[in-house]
N, C-alpha and C. Protein backbone atom coordinates (compact mmCIF):
# COMPACT_ATOMS: atom_id res chain seq x y z
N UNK A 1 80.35 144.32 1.83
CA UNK A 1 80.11 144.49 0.39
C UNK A 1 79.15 143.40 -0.09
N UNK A 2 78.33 144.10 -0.79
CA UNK A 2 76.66 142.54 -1.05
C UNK A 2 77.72 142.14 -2.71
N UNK A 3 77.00 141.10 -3.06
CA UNK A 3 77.50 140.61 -4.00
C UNK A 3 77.57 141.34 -5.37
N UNK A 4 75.69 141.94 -5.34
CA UNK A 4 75.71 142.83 -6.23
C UNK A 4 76.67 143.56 -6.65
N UNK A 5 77.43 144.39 -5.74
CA UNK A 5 78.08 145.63 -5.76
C UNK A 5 79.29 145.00 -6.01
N UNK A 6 79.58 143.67 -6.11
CA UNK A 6 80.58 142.65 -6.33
C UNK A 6 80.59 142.81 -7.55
N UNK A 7 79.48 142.65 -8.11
CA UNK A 7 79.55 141.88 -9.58
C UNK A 7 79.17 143.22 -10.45
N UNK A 8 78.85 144.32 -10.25
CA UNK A 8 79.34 146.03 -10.26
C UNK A 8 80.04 145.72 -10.28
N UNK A 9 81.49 145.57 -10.08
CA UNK A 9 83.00 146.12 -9.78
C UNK A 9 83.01 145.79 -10.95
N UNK A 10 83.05 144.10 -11.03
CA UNK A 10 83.60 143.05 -11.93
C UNK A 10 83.19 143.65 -13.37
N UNK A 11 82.33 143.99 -13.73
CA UNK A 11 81.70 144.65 -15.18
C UNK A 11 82.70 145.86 -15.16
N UNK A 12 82.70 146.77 -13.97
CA UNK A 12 83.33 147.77 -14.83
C UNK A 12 85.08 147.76 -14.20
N UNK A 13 85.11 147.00 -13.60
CA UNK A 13 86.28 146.50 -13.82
C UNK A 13 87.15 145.95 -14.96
N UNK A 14 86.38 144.87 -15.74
CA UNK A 14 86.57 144.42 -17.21
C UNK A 14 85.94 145.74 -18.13
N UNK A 15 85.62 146.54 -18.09
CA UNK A 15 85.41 147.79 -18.92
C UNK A 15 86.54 148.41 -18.93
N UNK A 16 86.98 148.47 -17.94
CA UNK A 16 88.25 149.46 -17.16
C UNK A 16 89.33 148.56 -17.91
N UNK A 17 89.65 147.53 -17.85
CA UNK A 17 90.61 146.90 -18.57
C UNK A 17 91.04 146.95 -19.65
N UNK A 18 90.30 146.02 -20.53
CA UNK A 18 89.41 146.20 -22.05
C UNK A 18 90.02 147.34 -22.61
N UNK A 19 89.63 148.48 -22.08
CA UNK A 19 89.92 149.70 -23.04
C UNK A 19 91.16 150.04 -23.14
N UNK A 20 91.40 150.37 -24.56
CA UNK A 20 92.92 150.89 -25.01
C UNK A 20 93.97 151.81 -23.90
N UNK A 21 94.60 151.58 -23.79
CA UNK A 21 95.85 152.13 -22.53
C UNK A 21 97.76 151.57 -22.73
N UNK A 22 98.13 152.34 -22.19
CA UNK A 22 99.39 152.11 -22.09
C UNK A 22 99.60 150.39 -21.63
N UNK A 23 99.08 149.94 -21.19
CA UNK A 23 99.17 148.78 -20.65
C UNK A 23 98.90 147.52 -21.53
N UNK A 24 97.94 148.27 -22.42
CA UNK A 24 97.49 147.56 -23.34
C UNK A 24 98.55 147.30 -24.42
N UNK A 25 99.34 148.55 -24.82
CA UNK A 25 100.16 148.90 -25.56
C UNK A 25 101.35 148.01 -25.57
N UNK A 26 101.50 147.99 -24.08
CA UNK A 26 102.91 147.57 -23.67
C UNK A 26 102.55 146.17 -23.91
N UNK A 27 101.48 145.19 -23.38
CA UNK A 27 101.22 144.07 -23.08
C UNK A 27 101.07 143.46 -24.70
N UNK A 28 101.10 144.09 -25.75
CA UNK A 28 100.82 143.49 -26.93
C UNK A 28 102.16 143.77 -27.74
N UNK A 29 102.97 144.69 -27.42
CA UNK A 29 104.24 145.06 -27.86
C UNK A 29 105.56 144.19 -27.61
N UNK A 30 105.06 143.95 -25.99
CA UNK A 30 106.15 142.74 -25.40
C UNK A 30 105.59 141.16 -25.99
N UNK A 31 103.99 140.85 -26.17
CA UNK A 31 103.32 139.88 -26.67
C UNK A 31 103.88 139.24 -27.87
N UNK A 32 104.16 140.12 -29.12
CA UNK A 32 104.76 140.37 -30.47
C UNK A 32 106.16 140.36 -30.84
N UNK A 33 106.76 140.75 -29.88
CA UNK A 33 108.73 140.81 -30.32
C UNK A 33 108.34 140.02 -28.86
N UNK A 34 108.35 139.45 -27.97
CA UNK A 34 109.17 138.21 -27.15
C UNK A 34 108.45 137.25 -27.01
N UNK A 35 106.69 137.04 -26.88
CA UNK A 35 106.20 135.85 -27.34
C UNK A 35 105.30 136.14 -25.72
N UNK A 36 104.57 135.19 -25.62
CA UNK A 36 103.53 134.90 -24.60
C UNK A 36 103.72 134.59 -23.30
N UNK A 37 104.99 133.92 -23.49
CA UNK A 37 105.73 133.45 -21.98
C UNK A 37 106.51 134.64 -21.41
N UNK A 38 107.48 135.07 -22.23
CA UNK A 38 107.97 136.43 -21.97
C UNK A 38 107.39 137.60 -21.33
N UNK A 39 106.30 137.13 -22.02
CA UNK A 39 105.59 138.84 -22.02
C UNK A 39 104.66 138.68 -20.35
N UNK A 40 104.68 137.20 -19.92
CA UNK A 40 104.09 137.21 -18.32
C UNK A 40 104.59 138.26 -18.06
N UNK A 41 105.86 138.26 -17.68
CA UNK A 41 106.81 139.56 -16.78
C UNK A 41 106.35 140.69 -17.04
N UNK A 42 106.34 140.96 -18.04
CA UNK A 42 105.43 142.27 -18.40
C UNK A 42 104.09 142.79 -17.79
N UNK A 43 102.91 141.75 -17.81
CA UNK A 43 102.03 141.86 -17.16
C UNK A 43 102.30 141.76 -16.07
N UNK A 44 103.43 140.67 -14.85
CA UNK A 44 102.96 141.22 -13.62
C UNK A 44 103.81 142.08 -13.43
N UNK A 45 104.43 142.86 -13.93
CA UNK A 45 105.02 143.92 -13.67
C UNK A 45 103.84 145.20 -13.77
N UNK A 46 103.29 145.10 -14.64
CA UNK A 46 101.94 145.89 -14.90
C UNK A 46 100.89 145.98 -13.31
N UNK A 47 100.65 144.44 -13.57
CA UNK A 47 99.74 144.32 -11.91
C UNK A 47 100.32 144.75 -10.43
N UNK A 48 101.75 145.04 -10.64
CA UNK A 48 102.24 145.40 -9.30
C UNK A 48 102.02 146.58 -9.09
N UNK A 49 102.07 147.29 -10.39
CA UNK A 49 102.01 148.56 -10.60
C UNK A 49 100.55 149.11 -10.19
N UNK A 50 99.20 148.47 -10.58
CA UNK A 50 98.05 148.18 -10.23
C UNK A 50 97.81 148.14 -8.76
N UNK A 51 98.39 147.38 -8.31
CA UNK A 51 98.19 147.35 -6.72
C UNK A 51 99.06 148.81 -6.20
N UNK A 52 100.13 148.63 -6.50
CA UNK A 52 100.22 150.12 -5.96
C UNK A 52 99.23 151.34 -6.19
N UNK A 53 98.95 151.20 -7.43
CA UNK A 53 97.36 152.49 -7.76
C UNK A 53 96.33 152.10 -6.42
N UNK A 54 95.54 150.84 -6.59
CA UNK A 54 94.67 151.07 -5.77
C UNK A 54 95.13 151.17 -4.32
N UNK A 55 96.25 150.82 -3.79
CA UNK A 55 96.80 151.10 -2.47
C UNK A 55 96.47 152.53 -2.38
N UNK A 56 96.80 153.84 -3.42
CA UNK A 56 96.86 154.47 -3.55
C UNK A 56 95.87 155.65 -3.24
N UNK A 57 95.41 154.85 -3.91
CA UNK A 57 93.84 154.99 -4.31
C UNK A 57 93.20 154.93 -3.27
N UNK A 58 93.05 153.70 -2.22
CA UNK A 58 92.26 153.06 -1.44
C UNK A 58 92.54 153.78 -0.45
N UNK A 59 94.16 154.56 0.12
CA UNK A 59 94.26 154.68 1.20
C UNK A 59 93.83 156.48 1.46
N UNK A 60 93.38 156.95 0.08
CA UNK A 60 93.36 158.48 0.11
C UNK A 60 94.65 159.49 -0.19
N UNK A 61 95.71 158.59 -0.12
CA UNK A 61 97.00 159.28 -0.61
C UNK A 61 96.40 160.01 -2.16
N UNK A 62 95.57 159.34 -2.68
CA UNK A 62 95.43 159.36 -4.68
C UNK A 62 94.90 160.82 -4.42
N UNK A 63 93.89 161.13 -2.94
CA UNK A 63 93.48 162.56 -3.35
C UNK A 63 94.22 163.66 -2.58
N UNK A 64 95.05 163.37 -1.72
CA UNK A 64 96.21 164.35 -1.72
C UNK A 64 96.81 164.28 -2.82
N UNK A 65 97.44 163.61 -3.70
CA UNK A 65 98.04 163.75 -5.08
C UNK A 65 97.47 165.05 -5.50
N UNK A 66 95.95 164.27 -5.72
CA UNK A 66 95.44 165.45 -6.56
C UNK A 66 95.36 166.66 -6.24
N UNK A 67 94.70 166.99 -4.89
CA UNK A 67 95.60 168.34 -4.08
C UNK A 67 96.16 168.67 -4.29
N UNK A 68 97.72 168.43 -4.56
CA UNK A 68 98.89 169.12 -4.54
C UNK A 68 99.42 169.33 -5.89
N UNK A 69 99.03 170.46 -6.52
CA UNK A 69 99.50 170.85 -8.14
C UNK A 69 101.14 170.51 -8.25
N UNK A 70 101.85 170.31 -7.50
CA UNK A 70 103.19 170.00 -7.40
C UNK A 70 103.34 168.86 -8.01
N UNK A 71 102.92 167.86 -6.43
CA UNK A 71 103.15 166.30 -6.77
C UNK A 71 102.37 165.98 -7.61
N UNK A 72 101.03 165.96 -8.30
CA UNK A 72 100.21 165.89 -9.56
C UNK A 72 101.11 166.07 -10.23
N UNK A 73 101.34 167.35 -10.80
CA UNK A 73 102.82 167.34 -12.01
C UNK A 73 103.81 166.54 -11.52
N UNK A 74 104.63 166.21 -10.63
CA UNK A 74 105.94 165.67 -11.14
C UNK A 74 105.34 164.19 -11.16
N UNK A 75 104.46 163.72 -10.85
CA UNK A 75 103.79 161.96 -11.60
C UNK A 75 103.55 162.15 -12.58
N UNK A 76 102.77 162.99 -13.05
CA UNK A 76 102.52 163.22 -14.74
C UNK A 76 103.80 163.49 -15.54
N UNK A 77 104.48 164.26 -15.53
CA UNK A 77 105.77 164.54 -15.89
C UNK A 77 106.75 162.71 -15.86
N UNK A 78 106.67 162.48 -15.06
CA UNK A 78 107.42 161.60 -14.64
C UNK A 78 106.96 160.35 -16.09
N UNK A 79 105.78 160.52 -15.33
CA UNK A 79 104.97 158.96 -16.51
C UNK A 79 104.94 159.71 -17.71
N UNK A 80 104.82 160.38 -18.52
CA UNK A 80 104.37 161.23 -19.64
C UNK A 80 106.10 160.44 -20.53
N UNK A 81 107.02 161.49 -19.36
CA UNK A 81 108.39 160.54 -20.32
C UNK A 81 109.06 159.38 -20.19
N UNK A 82 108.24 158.89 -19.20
CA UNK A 82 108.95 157.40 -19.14
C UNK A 82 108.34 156.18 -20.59
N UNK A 83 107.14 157.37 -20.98
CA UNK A 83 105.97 155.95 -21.90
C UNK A 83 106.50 156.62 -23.00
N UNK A 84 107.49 158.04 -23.15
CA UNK A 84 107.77 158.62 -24.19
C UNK A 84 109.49 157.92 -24.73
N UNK A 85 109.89 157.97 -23.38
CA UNK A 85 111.22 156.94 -23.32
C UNK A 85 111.08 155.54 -24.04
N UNK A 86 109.86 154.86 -23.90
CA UNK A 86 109.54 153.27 -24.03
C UNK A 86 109.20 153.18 -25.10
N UNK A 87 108.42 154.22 -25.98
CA UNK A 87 108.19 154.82 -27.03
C UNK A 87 109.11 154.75 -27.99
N UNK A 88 110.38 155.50 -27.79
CA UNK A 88 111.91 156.12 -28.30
C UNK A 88 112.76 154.45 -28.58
N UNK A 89 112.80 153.78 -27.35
CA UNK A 89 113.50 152.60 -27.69
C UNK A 89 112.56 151.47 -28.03
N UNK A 90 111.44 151.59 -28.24
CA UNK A 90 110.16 150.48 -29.54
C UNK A 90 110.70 151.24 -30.55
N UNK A 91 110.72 152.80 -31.31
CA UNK A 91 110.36 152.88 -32.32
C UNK A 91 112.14 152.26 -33.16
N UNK A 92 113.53 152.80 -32.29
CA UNK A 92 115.02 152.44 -32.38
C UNK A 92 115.46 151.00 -32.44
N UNK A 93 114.46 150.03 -31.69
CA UNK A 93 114.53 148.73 -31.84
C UNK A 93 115.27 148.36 -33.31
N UNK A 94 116.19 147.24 -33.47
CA UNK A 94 116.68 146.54 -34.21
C UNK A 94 116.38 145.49 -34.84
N UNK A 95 115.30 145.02 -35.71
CA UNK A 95 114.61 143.98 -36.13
C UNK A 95 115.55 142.89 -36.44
N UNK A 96 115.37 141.58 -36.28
CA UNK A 96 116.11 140.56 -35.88
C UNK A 96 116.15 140.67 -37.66
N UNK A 97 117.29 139.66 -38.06
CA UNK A 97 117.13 139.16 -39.67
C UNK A 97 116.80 137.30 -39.85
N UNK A 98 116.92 137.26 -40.69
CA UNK A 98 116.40 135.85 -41.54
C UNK A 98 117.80 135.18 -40.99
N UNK A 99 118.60 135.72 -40.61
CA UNK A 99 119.96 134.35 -40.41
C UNK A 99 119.52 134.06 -38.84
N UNK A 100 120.07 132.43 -38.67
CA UNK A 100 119.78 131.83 -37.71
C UNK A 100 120.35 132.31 -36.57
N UNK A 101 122.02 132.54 -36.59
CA UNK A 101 122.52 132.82 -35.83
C UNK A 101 121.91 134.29 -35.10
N UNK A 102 121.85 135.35 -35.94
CA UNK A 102 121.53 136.80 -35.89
C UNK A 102 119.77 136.78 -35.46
N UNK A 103 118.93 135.31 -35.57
CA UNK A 103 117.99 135.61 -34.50
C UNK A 103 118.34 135.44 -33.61
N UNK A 104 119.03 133.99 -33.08
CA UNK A 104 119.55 133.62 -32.10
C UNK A 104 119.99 134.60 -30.74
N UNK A 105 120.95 135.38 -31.48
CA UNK A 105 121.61 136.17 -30.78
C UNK A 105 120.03 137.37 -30.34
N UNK A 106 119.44 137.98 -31.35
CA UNK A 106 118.44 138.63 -31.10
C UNK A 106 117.59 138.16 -29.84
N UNK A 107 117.38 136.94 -29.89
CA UNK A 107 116.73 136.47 -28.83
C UNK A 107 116.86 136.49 -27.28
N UNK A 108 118.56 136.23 -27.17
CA UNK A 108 119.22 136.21 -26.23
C UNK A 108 119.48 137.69 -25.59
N UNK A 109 119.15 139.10 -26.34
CA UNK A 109 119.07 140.10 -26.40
C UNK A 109 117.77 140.94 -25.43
N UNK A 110 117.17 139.50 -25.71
CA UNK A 110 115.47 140.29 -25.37
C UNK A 110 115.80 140.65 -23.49
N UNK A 111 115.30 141.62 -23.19
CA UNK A 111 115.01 142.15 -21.57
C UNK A 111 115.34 141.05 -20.75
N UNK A 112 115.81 140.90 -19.74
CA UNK A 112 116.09 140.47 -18.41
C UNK A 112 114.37 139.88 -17.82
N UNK A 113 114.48 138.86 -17.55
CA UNK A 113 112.70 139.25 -16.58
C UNK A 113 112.46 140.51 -15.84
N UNK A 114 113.74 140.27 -14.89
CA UNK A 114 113.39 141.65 -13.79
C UNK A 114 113.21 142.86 -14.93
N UNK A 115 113.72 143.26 -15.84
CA UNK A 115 113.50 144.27 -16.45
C UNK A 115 112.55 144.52 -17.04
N UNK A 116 111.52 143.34 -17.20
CA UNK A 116 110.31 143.21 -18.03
C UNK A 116 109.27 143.65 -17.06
N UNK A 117 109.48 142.78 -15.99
CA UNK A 117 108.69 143.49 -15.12
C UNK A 117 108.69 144.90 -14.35
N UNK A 118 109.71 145.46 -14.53
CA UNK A 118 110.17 146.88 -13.92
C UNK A 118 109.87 147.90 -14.99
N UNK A 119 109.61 146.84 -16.13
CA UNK A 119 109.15 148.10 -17.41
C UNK A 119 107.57 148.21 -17.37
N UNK A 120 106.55 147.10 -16.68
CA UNK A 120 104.95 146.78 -16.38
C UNK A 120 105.25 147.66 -15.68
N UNK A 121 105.85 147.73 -14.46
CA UNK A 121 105.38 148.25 -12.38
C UNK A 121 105.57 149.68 -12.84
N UNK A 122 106.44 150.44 -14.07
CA UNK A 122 106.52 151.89 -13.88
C UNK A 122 105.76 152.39 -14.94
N UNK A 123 105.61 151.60 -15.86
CA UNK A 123 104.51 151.86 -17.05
C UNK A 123 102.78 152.08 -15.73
N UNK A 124 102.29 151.59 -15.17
CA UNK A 124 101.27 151.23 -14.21
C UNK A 124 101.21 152.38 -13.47
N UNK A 125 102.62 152.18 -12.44
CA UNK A 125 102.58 153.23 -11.28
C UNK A 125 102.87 154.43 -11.58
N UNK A 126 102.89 154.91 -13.07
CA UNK A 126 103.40 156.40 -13.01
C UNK A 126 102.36 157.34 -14.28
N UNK A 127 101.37 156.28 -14.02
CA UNK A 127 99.69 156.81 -14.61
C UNK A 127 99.52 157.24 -13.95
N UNK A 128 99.19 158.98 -13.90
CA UNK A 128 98.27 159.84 -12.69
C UNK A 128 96.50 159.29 -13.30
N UNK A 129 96.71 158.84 -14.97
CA UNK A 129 95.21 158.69 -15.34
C UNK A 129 94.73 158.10 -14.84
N UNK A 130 95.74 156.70 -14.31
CA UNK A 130 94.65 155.58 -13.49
C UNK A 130 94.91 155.91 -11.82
N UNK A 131 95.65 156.91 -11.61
CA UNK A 131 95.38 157.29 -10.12
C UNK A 131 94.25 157.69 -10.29
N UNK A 132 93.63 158.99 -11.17
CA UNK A 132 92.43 159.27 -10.59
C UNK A 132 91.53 158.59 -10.84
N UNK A 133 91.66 157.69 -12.15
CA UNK A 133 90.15 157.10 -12.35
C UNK A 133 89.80 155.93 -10.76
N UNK A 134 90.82 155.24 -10.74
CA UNK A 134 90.77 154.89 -9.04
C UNK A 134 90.01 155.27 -8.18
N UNK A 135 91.02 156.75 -8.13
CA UNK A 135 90.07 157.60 -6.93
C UNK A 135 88.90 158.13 -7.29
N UNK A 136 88.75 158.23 -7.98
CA UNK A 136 86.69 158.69 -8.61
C UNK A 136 86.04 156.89 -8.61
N UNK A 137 86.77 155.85 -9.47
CA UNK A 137 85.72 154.64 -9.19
C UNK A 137 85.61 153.93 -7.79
N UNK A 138 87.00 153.69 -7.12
CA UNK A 138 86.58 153.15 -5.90
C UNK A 138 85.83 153.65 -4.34
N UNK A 139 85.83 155.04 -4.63
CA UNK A 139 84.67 154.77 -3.26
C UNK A 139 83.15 154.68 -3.61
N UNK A 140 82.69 154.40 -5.18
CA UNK A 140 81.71 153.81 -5.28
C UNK A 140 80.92 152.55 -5.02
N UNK A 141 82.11 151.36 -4.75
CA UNK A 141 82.16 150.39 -4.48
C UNK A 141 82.60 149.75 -3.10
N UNK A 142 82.73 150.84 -2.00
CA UNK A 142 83.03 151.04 -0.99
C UNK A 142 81.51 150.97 0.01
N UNK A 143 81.46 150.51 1.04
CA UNK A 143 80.76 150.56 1.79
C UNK A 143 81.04 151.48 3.63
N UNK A 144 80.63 151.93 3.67
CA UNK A 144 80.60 153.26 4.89
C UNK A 144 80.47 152.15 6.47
N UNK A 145 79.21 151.54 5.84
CA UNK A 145 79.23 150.89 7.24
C UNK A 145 79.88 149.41 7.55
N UNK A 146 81.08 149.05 6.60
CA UNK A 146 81.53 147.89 6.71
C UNK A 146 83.54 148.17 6.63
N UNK A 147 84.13 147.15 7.48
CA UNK A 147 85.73 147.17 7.30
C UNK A 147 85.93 147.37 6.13
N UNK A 148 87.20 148.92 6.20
CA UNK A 148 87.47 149.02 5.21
C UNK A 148 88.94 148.23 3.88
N UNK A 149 89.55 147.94 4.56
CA UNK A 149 90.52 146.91 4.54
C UNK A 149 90.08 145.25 3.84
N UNK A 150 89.15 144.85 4.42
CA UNK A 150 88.90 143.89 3.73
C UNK A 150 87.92 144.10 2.13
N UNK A 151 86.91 144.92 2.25
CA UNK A 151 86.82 145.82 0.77
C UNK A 151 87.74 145.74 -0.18
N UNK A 152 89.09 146.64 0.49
CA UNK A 152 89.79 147.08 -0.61
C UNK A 152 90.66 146.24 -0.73
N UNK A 153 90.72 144.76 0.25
CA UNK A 153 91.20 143.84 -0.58
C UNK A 153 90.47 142.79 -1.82
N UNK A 154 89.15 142.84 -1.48
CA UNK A 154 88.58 141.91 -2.36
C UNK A 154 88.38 142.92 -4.31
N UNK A 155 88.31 144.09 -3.59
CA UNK A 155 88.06 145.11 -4.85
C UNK A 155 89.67 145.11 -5.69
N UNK A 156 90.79 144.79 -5.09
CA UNK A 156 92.28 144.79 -5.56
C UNK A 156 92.51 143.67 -5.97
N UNK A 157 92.01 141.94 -5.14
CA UNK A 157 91.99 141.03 -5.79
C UNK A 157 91.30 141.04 -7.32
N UNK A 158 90.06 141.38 -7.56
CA UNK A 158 89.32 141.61 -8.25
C UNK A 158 89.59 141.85 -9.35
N UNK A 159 90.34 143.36 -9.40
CA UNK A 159 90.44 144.16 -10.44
C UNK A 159 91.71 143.98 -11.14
N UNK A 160 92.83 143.06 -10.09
CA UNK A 160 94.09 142.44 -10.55
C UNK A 160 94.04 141.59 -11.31
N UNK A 161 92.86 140.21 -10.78
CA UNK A 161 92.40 138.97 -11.95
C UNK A 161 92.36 139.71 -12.97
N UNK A 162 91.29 139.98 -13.16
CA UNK A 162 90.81 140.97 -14.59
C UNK A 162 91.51 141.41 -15.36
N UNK A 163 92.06 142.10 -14.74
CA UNK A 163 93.58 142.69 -15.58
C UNK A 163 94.58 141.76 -16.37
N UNK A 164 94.68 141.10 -15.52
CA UNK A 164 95.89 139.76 -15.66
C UNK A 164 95.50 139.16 -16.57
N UNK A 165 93.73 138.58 -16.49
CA UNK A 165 93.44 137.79 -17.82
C UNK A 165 93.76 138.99 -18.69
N UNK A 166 92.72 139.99 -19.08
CA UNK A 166 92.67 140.68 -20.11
C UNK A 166 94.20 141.11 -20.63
N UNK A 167 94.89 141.25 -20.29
CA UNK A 167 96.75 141.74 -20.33
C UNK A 167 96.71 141.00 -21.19
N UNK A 168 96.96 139.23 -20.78
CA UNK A 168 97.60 138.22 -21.24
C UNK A 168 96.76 137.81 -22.67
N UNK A 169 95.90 138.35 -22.43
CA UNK A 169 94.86 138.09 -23.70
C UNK A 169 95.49 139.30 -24.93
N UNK A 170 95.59 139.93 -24.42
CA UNK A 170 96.50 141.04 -25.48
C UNK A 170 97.76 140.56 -25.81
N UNK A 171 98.55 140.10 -24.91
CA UNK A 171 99.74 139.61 -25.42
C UNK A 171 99.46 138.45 -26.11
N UNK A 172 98.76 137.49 -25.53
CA UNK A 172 98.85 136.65 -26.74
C UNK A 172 98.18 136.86 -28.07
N UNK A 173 96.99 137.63 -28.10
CA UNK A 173 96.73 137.75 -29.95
C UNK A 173 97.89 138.15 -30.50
N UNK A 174 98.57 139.09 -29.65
CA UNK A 174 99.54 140.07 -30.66
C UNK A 174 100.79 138.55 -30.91
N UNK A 175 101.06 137.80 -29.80
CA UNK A 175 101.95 136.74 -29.78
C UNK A 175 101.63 136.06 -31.50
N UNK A 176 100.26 135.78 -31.26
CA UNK A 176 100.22 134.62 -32.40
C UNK A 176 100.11 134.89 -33.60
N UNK A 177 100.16 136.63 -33.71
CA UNK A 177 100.62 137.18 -35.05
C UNK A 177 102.44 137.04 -35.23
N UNK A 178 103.19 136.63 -34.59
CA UNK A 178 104.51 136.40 -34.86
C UNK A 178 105.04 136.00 -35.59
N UNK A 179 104.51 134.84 -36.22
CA UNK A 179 104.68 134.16 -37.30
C UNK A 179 104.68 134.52 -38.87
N UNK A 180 103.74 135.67 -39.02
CA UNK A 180 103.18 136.47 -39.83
C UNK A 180 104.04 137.52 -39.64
N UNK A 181 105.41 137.77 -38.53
CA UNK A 181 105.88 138.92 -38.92
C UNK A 181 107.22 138.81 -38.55
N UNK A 182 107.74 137.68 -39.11
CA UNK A 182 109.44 137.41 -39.10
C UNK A 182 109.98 138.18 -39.85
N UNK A 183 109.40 138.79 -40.82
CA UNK A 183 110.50 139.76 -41.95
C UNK A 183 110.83 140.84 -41.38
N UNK A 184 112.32 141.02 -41.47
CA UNK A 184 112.75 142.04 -40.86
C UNK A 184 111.85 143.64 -40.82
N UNK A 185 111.71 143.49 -42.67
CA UNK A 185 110.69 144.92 -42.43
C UNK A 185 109.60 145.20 -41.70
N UNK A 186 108.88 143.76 -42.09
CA UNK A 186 107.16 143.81 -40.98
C UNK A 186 107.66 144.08 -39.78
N UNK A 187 108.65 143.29 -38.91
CA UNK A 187 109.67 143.89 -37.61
C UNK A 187 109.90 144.94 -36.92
N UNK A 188 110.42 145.57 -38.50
CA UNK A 188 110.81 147.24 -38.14
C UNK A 188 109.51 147.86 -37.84
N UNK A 189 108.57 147.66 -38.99
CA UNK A 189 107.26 148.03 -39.07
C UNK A 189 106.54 148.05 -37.48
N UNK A 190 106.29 147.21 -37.40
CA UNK A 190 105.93 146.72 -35.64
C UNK A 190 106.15 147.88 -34.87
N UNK A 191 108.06 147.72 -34.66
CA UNK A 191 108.53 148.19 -33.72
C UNK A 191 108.17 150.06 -33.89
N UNK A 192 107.99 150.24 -35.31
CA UNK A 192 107.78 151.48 -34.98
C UNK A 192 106.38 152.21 -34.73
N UNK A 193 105.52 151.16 -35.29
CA UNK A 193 104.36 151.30 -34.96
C UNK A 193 103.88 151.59 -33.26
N UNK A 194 104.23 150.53 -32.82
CA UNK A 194 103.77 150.57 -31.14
C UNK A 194 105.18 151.78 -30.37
N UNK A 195 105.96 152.13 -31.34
CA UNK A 195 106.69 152.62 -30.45
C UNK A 195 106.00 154.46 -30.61
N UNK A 196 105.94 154.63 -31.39
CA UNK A 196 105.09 155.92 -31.62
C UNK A 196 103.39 155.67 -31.42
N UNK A 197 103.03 154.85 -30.99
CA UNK A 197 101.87 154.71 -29.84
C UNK A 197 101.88 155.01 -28.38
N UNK A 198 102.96 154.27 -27.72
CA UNK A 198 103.53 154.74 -26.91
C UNK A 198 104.09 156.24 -26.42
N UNK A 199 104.74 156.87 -27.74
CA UNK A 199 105.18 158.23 -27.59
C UNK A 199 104.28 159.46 -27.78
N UNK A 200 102.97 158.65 -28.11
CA UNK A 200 101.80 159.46 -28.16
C UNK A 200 101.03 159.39 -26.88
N UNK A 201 100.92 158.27 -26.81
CA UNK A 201 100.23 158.21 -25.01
C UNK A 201 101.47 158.92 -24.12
N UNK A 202 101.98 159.34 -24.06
CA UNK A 202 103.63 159.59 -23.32
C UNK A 202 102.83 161.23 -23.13
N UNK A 203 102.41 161.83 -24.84
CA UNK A 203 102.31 162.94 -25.05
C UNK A 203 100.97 163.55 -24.22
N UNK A 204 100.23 162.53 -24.99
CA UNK A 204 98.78 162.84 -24.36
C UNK A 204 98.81 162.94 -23.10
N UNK A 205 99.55 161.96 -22.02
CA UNK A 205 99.30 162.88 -20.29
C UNK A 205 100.10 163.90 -19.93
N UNK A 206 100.22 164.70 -21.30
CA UNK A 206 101.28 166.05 -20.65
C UNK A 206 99.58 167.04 -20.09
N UNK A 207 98.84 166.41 -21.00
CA UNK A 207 97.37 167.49 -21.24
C UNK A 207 96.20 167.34 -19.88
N UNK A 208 96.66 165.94 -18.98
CA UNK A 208 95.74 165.39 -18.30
C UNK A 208 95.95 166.27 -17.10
N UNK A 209 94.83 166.70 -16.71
CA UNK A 209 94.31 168.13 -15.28
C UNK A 209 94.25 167.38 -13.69
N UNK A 210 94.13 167.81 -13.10
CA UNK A 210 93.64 167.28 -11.97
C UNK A 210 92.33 167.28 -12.29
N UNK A 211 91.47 166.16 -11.31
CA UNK A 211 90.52 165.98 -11.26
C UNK A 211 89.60 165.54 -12.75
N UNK A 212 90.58 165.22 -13.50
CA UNK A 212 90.17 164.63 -14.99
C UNK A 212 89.87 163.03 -14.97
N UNK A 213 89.10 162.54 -14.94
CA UNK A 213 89.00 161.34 -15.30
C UNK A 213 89.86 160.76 -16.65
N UNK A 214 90.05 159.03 -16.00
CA UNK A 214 91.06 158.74 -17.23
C UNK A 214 90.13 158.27 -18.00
């Protein structure tokens, strides 16, 4: 792989990021109700999820997926209600109140790590959108006459950094609006906001085809 085709990835790699997605959603949702540190788990739960895509992706499994009108639907199906599920309990959330104790306790409430991250890895891995966009962007960046293995590790390192910054960069703007939104209502507000974002992206990959770019 020449560098060029390196620094190709890297642009539309950070393009690929950047743009609005479930990930985005999630990474500014967990950013906002648990704070910046919290919300790590979230992102690498996200990036694990990531590496499984381009594993996915990389190894050609992503275009048997797409082959098979079966397994295509039950990933779509699968992810459609899991972001519709994540959706359902953002919009049901319980906004903390003004008493100390009753944040307190709110706090102590918030997700498990492991659960934070198990809510990134299936939010990630159960995008058929970013299976295919995968499988349509990475064998552009692939080389024919060079190991393929070491490629699709530097293209997975790559596109994981990227991610990771850009994630954490979402969680924290949304983080450092926190302050600005202790009132229970702005709270509720929040929670129902991103949670019917979520239940819309949930909706929207009921519509996504094979062979559709995300």
């Amino acid at each position: 792989m020449s560098f060029a085709t390196w620094i190709a990835f890297v642009i539309a790699g950070t393009l690929i990021a950047i743009s609005p997605g479930s990930g985005a959603v999630l990474s500014m949702s967990h950013g906002l109700a648990y704070g910046l540190k919290k919300a790590s788990a979230t992102v690498l739960g996200l990036q694990a999820g990531l590496v499984l895509v381009l594993v996915i992706a990389g190894a050609g499994v992503g275009s048997l997926l797409l082959a098979s009108s079966l397994a295509f639907t039950i990933v779509k199906v699968a992810g459609a209600l899991y972001l519709i599920y994540l959706g359902l309990m953002q919009w049901r959330a319980a906004p903390a109140t003004r008493d100390t104790a009753a944040v307190a306790s709110h706090l102590e409430a918030h997700p498990p790590f492991g659960k934070r991250v198990l809510t990134g890895f299936l939010t990630n891995a159960t995008n058929p959108k970013g299976i295919i966009f995968m499988v349509a962007v990475l064998p552009q960046f692939i080389s024919k006459d060079a190991a393929l293995l070491p490629q699709l590790a530097i293209l997975g390192v790559t596109m994981v950094t990227i991610d990771s910054i850009v994630m954490h960069g979402y969680a924290a703007l949304a983080a450092s609006m926190q302050r600005f939104l202790r009132d229970p209502r702005a709270m509720k507000a929040q929670n129902r906001f991103f949670g019917a974002v979520l239940m819309v992206m949930g909706a929207l990959l009921f519509f996504v085809k094979r062979g559709q770019a995300a």
